[in-house]
Protein backbone atom coordinates (compact mmCIF):
# COMPACT_ATOMS: atom_id res chain seq x y z
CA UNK A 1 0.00 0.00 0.00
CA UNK A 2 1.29 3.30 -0.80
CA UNK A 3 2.22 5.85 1.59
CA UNK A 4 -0.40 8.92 2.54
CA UNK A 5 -0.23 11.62 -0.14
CA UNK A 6 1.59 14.68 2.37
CA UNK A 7 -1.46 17.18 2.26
CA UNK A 8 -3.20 14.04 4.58
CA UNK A 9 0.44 13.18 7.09
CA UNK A 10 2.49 16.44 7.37
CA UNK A 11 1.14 18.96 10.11
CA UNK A 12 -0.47 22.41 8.95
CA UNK A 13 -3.04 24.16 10.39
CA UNK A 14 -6.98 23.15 9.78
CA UNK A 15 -8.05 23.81 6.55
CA UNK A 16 -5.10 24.81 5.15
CA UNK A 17 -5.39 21.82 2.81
CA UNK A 18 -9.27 21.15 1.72
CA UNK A 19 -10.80 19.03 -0.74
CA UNK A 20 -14.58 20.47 -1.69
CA UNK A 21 -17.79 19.27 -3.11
CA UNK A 22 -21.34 20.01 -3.52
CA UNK A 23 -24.92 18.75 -2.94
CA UNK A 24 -28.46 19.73 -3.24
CA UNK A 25 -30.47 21.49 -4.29
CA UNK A 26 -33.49 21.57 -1.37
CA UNK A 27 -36.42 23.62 -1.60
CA UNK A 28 -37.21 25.72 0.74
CA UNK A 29 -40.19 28.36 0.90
CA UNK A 30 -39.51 32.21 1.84
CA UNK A 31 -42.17 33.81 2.66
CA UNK A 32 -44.64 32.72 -0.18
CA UNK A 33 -41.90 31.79 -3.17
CA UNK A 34 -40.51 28.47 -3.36
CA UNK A 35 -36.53 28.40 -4.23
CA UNK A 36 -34.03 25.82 -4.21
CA UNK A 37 -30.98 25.81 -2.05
CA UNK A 38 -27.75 24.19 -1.98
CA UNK A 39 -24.82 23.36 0.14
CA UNK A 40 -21.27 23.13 -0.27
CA UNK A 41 -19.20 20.55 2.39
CA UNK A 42 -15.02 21.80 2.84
CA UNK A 43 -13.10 19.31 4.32
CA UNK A 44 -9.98 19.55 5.68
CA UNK A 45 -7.34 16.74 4.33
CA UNK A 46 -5.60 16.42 7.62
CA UNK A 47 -7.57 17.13 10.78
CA UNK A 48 -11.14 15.26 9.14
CA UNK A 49 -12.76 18.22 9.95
CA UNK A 50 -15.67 19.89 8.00
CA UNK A 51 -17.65 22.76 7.15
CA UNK A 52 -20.77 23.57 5.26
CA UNK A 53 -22.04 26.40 3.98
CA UNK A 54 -25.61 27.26 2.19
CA UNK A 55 -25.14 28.15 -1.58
CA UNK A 56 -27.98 30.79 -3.42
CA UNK A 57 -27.63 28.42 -6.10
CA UNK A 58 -25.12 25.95 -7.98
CA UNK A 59 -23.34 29.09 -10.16
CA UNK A 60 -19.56 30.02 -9.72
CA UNK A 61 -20.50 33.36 -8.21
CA UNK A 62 -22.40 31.79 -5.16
CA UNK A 63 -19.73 29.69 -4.43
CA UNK A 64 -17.20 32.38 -4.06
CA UNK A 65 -19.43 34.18 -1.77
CA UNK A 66 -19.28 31.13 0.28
CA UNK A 67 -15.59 30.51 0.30
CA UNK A 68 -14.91 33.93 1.24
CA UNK A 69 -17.49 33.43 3.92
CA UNK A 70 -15.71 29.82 4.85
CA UNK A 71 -12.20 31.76 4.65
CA UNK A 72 -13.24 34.79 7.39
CA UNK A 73 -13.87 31.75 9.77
CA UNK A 74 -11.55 29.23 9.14
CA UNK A 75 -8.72 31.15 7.76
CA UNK A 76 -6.61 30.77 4.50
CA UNK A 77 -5.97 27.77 2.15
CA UNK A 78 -3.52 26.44 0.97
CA UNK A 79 -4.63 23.99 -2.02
CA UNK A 80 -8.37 23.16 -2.46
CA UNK A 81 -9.13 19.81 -4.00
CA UNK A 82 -12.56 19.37 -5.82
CA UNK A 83 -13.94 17.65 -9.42
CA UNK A 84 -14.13 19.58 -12.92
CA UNK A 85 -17.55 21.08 -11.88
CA UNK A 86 -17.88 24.40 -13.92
CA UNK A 87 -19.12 26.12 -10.50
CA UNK A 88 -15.80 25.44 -9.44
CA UNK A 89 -13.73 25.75 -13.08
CA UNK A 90 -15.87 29.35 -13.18
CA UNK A 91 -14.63 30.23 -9.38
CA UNK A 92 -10.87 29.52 -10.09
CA UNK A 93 -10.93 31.67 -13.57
CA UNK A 94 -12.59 34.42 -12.21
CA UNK A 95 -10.19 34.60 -8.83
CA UNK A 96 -7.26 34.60 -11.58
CA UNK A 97 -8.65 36.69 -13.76
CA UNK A 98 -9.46 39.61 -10.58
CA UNK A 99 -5.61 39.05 -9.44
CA UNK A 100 -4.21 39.53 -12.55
CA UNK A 101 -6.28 42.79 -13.72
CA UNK A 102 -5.49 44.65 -9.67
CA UNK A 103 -3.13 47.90 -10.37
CA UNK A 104 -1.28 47.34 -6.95
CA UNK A 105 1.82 45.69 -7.73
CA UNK A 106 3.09 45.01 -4.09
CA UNK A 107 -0.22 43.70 -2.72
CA UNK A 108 -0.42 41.81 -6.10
CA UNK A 109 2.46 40.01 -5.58
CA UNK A 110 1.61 39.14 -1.83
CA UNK A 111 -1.84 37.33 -2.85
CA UNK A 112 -0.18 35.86 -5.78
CA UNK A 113 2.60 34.24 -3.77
CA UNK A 114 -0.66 33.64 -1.20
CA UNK A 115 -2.88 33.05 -4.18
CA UNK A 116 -5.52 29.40 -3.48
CA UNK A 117 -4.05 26.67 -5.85
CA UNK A 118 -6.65 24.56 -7.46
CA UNK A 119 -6.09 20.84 -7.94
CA UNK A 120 -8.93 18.99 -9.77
CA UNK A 121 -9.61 15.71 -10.43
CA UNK A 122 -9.30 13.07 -13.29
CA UNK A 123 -13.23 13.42 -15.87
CA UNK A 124 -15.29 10.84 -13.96
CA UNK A 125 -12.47 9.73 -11.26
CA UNK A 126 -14.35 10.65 -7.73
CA UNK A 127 -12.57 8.05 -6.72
CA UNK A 128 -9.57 10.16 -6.39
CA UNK A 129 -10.86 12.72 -3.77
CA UNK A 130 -11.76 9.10 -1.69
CA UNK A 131 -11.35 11.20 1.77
CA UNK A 132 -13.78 13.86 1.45
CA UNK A 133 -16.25 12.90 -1.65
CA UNK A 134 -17.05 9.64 1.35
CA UNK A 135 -18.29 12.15 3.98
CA UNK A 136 -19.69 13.62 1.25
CA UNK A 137 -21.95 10.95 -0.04
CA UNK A 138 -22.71 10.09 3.95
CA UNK A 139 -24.42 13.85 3.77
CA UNK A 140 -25.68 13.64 0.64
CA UNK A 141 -27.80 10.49 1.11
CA UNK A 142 -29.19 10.96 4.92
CA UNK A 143 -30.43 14.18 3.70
CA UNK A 144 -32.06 13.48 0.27
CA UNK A 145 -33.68 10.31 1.83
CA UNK A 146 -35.27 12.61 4.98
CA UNK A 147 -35.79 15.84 3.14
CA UNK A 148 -38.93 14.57 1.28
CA UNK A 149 -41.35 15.88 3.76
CA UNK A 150 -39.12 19.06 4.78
CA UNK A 151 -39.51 20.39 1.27
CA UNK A 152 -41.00 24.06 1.04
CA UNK A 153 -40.93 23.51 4.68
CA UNK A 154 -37.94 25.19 5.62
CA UNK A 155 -36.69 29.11 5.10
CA UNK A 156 -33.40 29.69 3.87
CA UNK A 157 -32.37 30.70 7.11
CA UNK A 158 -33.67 27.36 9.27
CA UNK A 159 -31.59 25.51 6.36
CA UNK A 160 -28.63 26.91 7.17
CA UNK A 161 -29.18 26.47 10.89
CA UNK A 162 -29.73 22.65 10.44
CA UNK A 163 -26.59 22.75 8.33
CA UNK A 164 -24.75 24.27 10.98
CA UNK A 165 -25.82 21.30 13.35
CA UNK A 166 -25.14 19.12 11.03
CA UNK A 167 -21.92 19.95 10.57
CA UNK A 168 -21.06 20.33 14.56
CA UNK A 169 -22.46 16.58 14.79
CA UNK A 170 -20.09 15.45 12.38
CA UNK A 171 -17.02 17.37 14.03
CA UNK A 172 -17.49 15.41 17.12
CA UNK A 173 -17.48 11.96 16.01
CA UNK A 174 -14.13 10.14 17.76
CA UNK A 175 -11.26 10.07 15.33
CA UNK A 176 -9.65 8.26 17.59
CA UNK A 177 -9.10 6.22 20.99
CA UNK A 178 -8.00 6.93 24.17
CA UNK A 179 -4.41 7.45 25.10
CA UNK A 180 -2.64 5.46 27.90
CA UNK A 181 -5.17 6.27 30.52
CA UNK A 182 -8.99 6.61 29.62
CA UNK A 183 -9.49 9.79 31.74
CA UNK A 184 -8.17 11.23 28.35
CA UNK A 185 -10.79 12.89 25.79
CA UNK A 186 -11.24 11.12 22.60
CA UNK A 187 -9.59 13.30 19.86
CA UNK A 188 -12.07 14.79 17.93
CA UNK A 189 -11.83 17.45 14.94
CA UNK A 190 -14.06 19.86 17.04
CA UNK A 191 -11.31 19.68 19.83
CA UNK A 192 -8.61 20.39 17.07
CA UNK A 193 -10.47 23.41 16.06
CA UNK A 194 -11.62 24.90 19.25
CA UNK A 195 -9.09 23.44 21.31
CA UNK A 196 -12.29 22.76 24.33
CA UNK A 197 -12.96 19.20 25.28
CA UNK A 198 -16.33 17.65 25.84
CA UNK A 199 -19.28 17.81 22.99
CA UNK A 200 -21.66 20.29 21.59
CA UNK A 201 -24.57 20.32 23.94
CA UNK A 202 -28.01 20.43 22.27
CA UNK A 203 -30.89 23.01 22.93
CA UNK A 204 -32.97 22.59 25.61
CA UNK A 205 -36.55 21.17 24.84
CA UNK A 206 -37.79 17.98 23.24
CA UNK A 207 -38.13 17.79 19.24
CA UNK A 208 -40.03 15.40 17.32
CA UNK A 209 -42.00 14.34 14.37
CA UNK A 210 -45.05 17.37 14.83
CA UNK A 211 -42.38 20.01 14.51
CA UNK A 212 -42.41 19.89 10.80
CA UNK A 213 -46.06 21.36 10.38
CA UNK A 214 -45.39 23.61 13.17
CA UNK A 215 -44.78 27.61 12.59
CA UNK A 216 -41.63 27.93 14.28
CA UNK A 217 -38.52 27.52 12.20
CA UNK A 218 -35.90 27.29 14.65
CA UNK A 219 -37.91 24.31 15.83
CA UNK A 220 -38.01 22.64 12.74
CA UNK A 221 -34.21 23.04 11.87
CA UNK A 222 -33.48 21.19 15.54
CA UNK A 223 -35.82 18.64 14.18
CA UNK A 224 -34.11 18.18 10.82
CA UNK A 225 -30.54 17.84 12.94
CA UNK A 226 -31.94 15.09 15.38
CA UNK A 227 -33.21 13.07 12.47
CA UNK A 228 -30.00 13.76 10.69
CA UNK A 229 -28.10 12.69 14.17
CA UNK A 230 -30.36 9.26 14.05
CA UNK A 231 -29.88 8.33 10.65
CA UNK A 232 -25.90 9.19 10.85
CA UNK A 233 -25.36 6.74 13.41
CA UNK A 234 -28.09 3.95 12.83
CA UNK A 235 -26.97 4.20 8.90
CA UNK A 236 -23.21 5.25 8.62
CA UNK A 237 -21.86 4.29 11.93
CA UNK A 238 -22.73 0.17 11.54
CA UNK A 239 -20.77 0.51 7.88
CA UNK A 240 -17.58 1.25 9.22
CA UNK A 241 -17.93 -1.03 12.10
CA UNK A 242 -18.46 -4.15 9.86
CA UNK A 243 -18.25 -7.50 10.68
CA UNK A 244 -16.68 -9.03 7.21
CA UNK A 245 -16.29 -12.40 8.30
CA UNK A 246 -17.15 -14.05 5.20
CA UNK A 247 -14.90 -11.59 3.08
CA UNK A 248 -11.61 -12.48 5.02
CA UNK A 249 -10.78 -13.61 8.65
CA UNK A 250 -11.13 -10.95 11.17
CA UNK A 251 -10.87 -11.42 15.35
CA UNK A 252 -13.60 -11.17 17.82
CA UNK A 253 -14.06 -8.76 19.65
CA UNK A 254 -11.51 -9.03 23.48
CA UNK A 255 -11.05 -7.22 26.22
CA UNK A 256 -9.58 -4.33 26.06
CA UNK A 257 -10.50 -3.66 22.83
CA UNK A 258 -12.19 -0.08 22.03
CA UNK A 259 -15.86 0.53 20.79
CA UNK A 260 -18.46 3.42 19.64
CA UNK A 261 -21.50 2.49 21.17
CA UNK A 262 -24.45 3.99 19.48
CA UNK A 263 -27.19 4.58 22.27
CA UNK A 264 -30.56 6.19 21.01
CA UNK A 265 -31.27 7.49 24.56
CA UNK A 266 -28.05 9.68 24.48
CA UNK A 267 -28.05 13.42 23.71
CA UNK A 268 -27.52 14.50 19.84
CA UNK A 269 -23.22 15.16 19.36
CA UNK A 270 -22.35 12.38 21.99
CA UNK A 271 -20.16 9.87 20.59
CA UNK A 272 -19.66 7.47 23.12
CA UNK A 273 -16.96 5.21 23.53
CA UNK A 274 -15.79 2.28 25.80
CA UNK A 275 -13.87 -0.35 26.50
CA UNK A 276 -14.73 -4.01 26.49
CA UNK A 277 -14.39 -5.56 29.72
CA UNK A 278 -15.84 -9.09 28.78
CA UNK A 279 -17.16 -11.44 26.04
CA UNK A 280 -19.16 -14.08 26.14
């Protein structure tokens, strides 16, 4: 097996190296008109972290408003990663083409010595960008399988919210076990970025099923996440624990060993883990 590709093993700072896809569209109903929404996942090669931001639409100009939006909170890139989509083709041009045309030489030179450097992938080769277009997908279909009866449901705005939690769920999945003693924190991206231990605490309240024909739309976004939450760990969670016994031999289970344990009584963002301390 070859060795890690060095955007994914040498240290830099989050996001510094970020590979980038979209997904969508979602209807959602402002006020009385009916428009479709997108969203656009940035991972980062080396910490697993992500973000995701809400896109206007699918064009080049809406995702530049939400990379510079993604950039005044996470800070600047280094190389971004992503497929031949012409929102991103159009984005890359049009960055090059405002650098080259700006009549300050010094500041010119400092962004283009700073300047983002686009690396695309092989014409239908998603294989390639493996590491993020799989969290990706996860995203992708967990949302288009619940969003049926959220469409024109949902404002922009309680889209973006649920988004948000999304994408805090995601950060504080374990990346990792313990270390020698397990009164350590599990390493999780959300620690890496906000260097705080411990995991996002949901609102207060209980949310269910009703919420999506009530009025309030901060109560239907915490809905959306807790669904999202469910279907993350009933649906993605048991395919990376697999038990391929009848593809190639793989141990039981000891003592000792370390497990996620997905509990539907536990609050949404608590991944917890254990050890095993007997088997049958």
């Amino acid at each position: 097996m070859a060795p890690l590709p060095k955007e994914r093993s040498e240290p830099s700072p989050p996001f510094t190296q970020i590979g980038i896809d979209t997904f969508g569209p979602f209807e959602v109903k402002d006020r009385r008109t009916v428009i479709k929404r997108g969203g656009v996942v940035f991972t980062c090669l080396y910490s697993r972290a992500l973000h995701i931001e809400l896109l206007e639409d699918l064009s080049a100009d809406s995702f530049l408003q939400a990379l510079r939006r993604f950039q005044s909170i996470r800070g600047s890139v280094g190389n971004i990663y992503c497929d031949g989509g012409t929102n991103f083709l159009g984005g890359r041009n049009q960055q090059e083409k405002d650098l080259l045309t700006m009549k300050d030489n010094k500041l010119k030179q400092y962004l283009l010595a700073k300047k983002i450097t686009y690396k695309v992938n092989s014409p239908i080769a998603s294989h390639q960008g493996g590491v993020w277009e799989r969290q990706i997908r996860s995203i992708r279909s967990i949302m288009n399988s619940m969003f049926g009866k959220y469409s024109q449901r949902l404002s922009t705005e309680a889209l973006r919210t649920a988004f948000y939690e999304i994408m805090a769920s995601i950060n504080n999945r374990p990346l990792s076990g313990t270390n020698a003693t397990d009164t350590d924190p599990v390493i999780t991206a959300n620690r890496l970025l906000t260097a705080k231990s411990g995991f996002t605490a949901p609102p207060p309240g209980g949310f269910d099923n009703e919420e999506v024909y009530g009025r309030s739309m901060y109560r239907k976004s915490q809905q959306l996440a807790q669904e999202f939450w469910y279907a993350w760990t009933t649906q993605y969670l048991t395919t990376i624990e697999k038990r391929t016994q009848w593809q190639f031999s793989q141990p039981d289970l000891k003592v000792g060993d370390l497990v996620t344990i997905a509990d539907s009584d536990e609050h949404r963002n608590y991944w917890r883990t254990d050890r095993v301390i007997s088997t049958l």
